[in-house]
Structure formats: C-alpha cells, structure tokens
C-alpha atoms as a PDB file:
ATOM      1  CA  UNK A   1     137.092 124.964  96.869  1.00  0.00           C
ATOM      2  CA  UNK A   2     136.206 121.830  94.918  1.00  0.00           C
ATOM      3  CA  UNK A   3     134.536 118.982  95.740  1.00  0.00           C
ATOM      4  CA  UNK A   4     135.621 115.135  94.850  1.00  0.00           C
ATOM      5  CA  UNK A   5     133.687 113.770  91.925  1.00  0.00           C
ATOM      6  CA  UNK A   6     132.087 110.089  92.117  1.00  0.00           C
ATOM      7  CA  UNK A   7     130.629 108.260  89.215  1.00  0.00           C
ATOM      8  CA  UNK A   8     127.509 106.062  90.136  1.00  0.00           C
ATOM      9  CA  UNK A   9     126.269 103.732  88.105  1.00  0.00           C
ATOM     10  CA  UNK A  10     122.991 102.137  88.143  1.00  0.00           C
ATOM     11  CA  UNK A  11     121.499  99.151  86.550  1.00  0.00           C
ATOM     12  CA  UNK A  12     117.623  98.812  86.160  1.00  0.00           C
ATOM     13  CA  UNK A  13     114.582  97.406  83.890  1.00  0.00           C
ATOM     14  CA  UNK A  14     114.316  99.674  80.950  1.00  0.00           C
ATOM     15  CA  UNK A  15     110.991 100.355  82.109  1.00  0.00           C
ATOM     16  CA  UNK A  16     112.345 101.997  85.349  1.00  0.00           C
ATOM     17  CA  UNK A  17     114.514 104.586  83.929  1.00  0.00           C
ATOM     18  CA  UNK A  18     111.821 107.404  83.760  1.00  0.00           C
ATOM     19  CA  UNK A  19     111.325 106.781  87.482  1.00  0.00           C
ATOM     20  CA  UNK A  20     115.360 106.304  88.355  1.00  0.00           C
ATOM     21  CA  UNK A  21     115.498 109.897  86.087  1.00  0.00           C
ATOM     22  CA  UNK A  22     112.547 111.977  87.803  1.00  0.00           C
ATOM     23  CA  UNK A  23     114.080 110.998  91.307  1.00  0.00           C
ATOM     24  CA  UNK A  24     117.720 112.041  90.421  1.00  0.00           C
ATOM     25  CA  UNK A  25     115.995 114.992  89.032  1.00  0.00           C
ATOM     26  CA  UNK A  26     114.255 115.866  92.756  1.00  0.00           C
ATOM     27  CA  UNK A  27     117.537 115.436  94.026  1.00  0.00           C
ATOM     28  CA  UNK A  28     118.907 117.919  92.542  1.00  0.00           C
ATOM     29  CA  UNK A  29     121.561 116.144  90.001  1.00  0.00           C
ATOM     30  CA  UNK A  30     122.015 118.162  86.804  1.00  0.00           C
ATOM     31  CA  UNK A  31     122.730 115.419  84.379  1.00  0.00           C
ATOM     32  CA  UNK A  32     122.585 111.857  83.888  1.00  0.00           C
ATOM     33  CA  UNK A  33     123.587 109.323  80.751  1.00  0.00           C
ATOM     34  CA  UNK A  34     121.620 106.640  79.696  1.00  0.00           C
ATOM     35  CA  UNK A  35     123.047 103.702  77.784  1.00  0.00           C
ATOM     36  CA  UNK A  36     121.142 100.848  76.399  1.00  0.00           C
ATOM     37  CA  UNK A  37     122.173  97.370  77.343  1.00  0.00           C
ATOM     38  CA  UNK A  38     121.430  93.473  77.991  1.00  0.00           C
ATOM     39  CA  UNK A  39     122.359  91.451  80.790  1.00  0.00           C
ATOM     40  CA  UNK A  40     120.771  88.904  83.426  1.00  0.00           C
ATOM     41  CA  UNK A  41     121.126  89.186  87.383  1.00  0.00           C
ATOM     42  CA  UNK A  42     119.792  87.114  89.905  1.00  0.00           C
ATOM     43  CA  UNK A  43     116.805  85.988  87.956  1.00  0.00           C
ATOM     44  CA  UNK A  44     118.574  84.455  84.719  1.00  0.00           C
ATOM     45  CA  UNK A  45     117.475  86.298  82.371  1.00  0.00           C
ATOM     46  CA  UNK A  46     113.807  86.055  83.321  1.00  0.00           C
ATOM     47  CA  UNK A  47     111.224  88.741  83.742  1.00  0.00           C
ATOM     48  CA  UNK A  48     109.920  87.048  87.223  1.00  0.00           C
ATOM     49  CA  UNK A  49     111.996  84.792  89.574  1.00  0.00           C
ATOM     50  CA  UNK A  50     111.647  80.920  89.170  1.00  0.00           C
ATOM     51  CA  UNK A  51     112.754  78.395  90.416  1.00  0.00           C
ATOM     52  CA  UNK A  52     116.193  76.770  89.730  1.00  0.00           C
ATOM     53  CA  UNK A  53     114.797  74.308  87.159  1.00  0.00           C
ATOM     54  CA  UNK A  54     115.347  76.646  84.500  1.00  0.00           C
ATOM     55  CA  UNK A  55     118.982  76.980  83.769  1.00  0.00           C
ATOM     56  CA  UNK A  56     118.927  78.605  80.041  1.00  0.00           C
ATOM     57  CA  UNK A  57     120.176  82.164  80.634  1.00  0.00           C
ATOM     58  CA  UNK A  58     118.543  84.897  78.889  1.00  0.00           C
ATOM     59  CA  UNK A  59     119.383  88.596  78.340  1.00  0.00           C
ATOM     60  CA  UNK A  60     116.814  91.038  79.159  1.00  0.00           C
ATOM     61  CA  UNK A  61     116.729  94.906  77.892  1.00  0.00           C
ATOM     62  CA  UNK A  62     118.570  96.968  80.366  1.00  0.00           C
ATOM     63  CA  UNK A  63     119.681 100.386  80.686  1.00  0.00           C
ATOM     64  CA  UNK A  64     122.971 101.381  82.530  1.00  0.00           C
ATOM     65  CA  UNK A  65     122.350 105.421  83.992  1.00  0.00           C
ATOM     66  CA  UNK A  66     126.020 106.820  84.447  1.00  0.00           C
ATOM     67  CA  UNK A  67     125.888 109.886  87.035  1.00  0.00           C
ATOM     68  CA  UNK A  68     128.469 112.085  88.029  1.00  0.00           C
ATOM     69  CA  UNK A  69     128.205 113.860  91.362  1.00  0.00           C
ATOM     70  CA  UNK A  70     129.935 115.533  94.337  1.00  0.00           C
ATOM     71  CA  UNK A  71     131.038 113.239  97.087  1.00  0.00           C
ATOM     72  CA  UNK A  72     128.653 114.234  99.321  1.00  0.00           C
ATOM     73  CA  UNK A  73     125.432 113.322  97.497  1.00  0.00           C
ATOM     74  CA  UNK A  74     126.217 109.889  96.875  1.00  0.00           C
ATOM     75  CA  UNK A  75     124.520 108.461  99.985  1.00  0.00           C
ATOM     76  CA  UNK A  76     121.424 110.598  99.350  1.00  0.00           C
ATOM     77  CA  UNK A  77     121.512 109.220  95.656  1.00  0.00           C
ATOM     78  CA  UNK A  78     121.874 105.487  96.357  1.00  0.00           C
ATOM     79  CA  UNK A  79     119.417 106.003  99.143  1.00  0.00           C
ATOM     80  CA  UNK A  80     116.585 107.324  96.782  1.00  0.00           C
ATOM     81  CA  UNK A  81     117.305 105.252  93.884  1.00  0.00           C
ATOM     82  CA  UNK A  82     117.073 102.154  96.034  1.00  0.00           C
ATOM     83  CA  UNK A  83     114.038 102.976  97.461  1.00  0.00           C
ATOM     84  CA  UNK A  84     113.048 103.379  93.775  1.00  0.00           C
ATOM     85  CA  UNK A  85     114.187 100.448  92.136  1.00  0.00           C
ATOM     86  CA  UNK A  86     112.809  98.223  95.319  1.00  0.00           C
ATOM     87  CA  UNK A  87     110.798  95.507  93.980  1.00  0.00           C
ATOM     88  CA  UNK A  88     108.953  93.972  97.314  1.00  0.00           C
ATOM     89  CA  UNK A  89     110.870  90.796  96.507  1.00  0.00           C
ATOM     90  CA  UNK A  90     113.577  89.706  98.898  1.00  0.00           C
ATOM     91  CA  UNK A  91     115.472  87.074  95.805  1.00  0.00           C
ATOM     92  CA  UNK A  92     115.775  90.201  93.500  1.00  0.00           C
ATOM     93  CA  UNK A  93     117.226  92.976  95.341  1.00  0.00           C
ATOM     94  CA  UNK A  94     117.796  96.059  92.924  1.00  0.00           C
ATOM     95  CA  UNK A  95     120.893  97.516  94.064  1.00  0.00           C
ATOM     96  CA  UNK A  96     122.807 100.888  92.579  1.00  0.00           C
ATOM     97  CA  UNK A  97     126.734 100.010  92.321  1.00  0.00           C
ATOM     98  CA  UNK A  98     129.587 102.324  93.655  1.00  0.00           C
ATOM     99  CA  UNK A  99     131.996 103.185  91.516  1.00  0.00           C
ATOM    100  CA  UNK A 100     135.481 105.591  92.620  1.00  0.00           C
END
C-alpha cells in the first residue's frame, strides 16, 4: 500500500541550511534538494530588523530546500524545522511553507 507524497518547501538564511539538513536527516528523510536563491521577507532585505525608515528593498542569499515525503511526516517535519529555523524574534518568524 502506498502512501500520499507531499512536497515541503522551506525557505531559510543560507547559513541555516546545514542545520535545516542535519535535522531532516534525524528525522529520518532520505533526500532533500537545495537550490540557491535571493529574496527579502519581513525584514526588507536586511540582515537584522529595523525600523520602517528604511524602505530600499534588498535581496539577501537564500536557499530554497525542496523535500519530498509521505503524508504522515509532514507535521513532524515542519515541527522540527521550525523549532530550527526559530530566531527568538517575534517580527521575523521563520516559517516552513506547505505545499500539495
């Protein structure tokens, strides 16, 4: 019997994806693709939030980790990497996005 596949994919710093890997990794996912990217969230392209007065938008390095898994996982998956990406900072919430 086979299991429904869901794609996850998950946005973070560049220098998070070692982490985001090693946790997927514990959890028992077999692969995961990285792709390199640039984009701006919440902070506007800046490496620590400020304040509104600075409207020029900047891209920052990114990387985009695509993961294919069984149904079942995916709330163990955007659990951990959550918990992973959490930065302490209530105005930048990292956040893994659900795709079906």
């Amino acid at each position: 019997m086979s299991s429904e596949l869901v794609r996850i994919e998950i946005i973070a710093a560049q220098n998070k994806s070692t982490a985001v890997v090693n946790c997927l990794e514990k959890l028992g996912v077999g692969g995961v693709t990285i792709f390199q990217a640039l984009g701006s969230g919440i902070q506007k392209g800046t490496f620590e939030y400020e304040p509104e007065e600075n409207k020029e938008i900047r891209l920052l390095p990114k990387v985009l980790l695509l993961v294919i898994c069984e149904k079942e996982q995916v709330t163990a998956i955007v659990d951990a990497v959550k918990v992973e990406l959490y930065t302490g900072c209530s105005r930048r919430v990292k956040f893994a996005k659900l795709r079906r």
